[in-house]
Protein backbone atom coordinates (compact mmCIF):
# COMPACT_ATOMS: atom_id res chain seq x y z
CA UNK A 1 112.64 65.20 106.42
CA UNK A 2 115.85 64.06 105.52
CA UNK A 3 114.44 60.73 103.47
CA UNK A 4 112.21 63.44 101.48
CA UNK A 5 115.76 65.21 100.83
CA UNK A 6 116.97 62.25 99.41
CA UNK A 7 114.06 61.12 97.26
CA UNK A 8 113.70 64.91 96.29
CA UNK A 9 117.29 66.45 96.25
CA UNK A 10 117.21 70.22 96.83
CA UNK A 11 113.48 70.56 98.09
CA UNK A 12 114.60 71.60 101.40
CA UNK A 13 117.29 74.36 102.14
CA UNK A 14 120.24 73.79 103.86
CA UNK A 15 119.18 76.95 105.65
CA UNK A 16 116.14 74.64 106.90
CA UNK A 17 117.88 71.33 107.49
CA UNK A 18 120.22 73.30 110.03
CA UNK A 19 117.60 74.90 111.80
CA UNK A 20 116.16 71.42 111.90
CA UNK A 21 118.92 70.04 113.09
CA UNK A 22 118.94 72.44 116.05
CA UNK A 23 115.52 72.14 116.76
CA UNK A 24 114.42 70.30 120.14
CA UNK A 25 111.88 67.98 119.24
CA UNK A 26 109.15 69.33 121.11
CA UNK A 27 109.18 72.58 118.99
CA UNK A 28 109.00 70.21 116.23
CA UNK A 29 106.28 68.87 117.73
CA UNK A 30 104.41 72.13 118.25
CA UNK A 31 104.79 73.44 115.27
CA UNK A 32 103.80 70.23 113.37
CA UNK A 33 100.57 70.62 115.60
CA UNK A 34 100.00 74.45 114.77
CA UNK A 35 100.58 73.40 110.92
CA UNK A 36 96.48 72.42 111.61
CA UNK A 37 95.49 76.14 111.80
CA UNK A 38 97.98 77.50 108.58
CA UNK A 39 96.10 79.21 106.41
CA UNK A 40 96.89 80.25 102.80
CA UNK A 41 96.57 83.78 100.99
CA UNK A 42 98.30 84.16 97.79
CA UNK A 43 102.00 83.33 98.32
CA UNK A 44 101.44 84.03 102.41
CA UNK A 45 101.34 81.36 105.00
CA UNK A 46 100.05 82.36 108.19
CA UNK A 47 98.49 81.52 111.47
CA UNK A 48 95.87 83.96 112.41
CA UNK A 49 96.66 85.25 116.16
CA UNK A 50 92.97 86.00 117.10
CA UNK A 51 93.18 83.51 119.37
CA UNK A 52 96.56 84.09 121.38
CA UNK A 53 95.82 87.60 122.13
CA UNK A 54 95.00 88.67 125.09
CA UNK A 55 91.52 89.41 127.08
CA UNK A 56 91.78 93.25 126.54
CA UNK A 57 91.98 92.85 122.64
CA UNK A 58 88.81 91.15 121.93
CA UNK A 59 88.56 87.53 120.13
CA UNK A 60 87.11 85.87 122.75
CA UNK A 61 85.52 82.97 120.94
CA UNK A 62 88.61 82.54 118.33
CA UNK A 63 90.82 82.80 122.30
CA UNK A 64 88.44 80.08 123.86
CA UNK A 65 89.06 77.80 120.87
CA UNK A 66 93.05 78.23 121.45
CA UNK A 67 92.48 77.81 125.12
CA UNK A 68 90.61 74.68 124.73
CA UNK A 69 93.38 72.92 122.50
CA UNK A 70 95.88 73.97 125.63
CA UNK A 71 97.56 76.37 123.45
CA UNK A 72 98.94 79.06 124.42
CA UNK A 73 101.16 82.17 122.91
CA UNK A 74 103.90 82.43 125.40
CA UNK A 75 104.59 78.36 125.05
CA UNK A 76 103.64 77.84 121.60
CA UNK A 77 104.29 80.66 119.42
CA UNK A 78 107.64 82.52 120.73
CA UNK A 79 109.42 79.05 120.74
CA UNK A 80 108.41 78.87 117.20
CA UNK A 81 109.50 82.77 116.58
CA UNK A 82 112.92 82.12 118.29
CA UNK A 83 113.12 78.66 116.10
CA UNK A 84 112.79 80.75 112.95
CA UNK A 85 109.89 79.28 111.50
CA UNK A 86 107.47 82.15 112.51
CA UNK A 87 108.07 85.63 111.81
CA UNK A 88 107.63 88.71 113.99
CA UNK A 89 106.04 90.17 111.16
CA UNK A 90 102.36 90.36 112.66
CA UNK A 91 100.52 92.38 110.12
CA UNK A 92 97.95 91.06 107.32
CA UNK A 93 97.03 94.15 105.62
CA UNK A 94 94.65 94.47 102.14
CA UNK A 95 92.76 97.54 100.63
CA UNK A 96 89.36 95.67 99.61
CA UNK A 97 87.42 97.54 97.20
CA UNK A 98 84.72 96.11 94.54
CA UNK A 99 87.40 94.86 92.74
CA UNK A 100 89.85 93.56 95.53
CA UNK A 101 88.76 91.58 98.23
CA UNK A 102 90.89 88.94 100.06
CA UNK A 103 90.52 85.07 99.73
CA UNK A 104 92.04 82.44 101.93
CA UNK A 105 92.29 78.83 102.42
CA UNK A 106 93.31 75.65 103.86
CA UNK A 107 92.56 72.20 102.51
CA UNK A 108 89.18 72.20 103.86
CA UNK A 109 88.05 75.39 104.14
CA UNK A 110 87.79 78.64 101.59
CA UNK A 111 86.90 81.95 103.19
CA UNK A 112 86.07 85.28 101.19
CA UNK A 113 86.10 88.99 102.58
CA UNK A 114 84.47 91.31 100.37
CA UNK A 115 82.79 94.80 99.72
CA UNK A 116 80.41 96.26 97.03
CA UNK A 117 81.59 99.57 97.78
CA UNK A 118 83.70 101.86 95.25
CA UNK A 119 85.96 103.08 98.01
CA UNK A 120 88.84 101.08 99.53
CA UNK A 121 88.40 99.89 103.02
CA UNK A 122 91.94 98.62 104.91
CA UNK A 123 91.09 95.24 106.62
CA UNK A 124 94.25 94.78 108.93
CA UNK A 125 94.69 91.33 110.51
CA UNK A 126 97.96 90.44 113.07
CA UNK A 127 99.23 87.05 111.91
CA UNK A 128 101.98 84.58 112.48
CA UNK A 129 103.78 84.21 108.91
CA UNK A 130 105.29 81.10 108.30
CA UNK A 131 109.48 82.40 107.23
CA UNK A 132 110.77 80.53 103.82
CA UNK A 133 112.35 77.97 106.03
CA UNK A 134 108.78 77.44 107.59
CA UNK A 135 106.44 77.01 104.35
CA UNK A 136 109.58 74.40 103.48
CA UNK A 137 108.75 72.54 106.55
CA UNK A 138 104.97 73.34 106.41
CA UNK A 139 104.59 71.60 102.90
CA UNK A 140 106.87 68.50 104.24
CA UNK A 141 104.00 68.25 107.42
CA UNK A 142 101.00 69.08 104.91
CA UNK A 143 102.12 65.80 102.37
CA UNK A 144 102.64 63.86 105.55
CA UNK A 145 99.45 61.51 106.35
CA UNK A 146 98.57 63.06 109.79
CA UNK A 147 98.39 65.89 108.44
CA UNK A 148 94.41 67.39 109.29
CA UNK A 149 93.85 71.01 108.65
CA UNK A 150 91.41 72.71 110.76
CA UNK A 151 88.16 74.53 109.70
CA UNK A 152 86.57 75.69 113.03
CA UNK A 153 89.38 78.39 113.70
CA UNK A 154 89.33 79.32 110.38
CA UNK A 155 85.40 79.80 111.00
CA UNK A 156 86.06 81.34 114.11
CA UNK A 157 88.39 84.00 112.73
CA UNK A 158 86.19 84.85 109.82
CA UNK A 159 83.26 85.55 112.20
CA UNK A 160 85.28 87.89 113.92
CA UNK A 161 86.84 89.45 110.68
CA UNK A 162 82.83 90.04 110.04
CA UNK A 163 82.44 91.24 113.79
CA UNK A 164 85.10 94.02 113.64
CA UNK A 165 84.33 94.95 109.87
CA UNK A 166 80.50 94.92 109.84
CA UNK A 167 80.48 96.59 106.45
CA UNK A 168 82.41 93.50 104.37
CA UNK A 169 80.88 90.72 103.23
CA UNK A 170 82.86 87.76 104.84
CA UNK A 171 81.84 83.77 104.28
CA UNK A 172 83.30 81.03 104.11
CA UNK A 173 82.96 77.50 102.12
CA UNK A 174 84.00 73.82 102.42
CA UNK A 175 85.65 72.25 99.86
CA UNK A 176 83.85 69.17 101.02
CA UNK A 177 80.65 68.32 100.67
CA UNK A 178 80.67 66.04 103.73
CA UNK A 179 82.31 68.41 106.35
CA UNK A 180 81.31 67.83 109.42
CA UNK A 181 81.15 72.05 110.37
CA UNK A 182 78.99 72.66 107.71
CA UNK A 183 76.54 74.12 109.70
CA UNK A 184 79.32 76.88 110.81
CA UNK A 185 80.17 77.42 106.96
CA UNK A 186 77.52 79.51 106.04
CA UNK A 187 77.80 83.19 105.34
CA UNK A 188 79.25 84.72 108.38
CA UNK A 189 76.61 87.09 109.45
């Protein structure tokens, strides 16, 4: 971080060098490892939180997934909150339309919700938004070379975007032609 300061003077914060300086290094460690399941919508950076919720709210493939990695909310995501590089600010919210629908992306992965109708539909997703001082540290992590995005939650939260809104059109795309989930990037049906 701070040799990317120096060879690129003023593309950190000092707002995000101090909170980096009083991070422990296993919450830089976690959230270097959640950087994997960022996903990109317009200027927003977020972390979809299908898969942290709890049993009674649904998601139970997208909360498997989460489970399986050894993630959890409680030790993973309100370390990162009290850090300051996740917001409380839980809600994804878009009026899709015929001629709005919502696109998001990581470097592997482009997903599409959609409608044909006339009238506007709300599709309202809780998220974990990366703050300023987070996208800072997120595009420092994404340059780095272990840096792998992951498709399959993306996938995973897509289906259930598709589950909960049956009347969208959701699907998603690799921006590979090699990806080795291709068979899970078909339309979401």
């Amino acid at each position: 971080m701070l040799a990317n300061e120096i060879s690129h003077p003023k593309s950190c914060s000092l707002r995000t060098l101090d909170m980096i300086r009083n991070m422990p290094p296993e919450e830089a460690e976690t959230f270097s490892m959640l950087c994997r399941y960022v996903m990109q919508s317009g200027d927003s950076f977020y972390i979809d939180s299908a898969g942290f919720f709890s049993e009674e709210e649904g998601h139970q493939e997208c909360r498997d997934y989460i489970k399986r990695l050894g993630l959890s909310y409680e030790e993973h995501i309100i370390p990162l909150i009290e850090a300051g590089v996740l917001s409380v600010n839980h809600d994804l919210a878009i009026y899709i339309n015929r001629d709005m629908g919502l696109e998001v992306h990581n470097d592997k992965l482009c997903g599409f919700v959609m409608s044909h109708k006339e009238e506007s539909i709300l599709l309202q997703r809780d998220a974990y938004f990366l703050t300023v001082s987070g996208k800072e540290l997120f595009h420092i992590i994404h340059e780095g070379v272990d840096y792998d995005a992951d498709e399959e939650y993306a996938v995973l939260c897509l289906k259930e975007i598709k589950r909960q809104h049956p009347e969208f059109d959701v699907s998603a795309f690799s921006l590979f032609e090699d990806s080795s989930h291709s068979d899970l990037l078909k339309e979401t049906e």
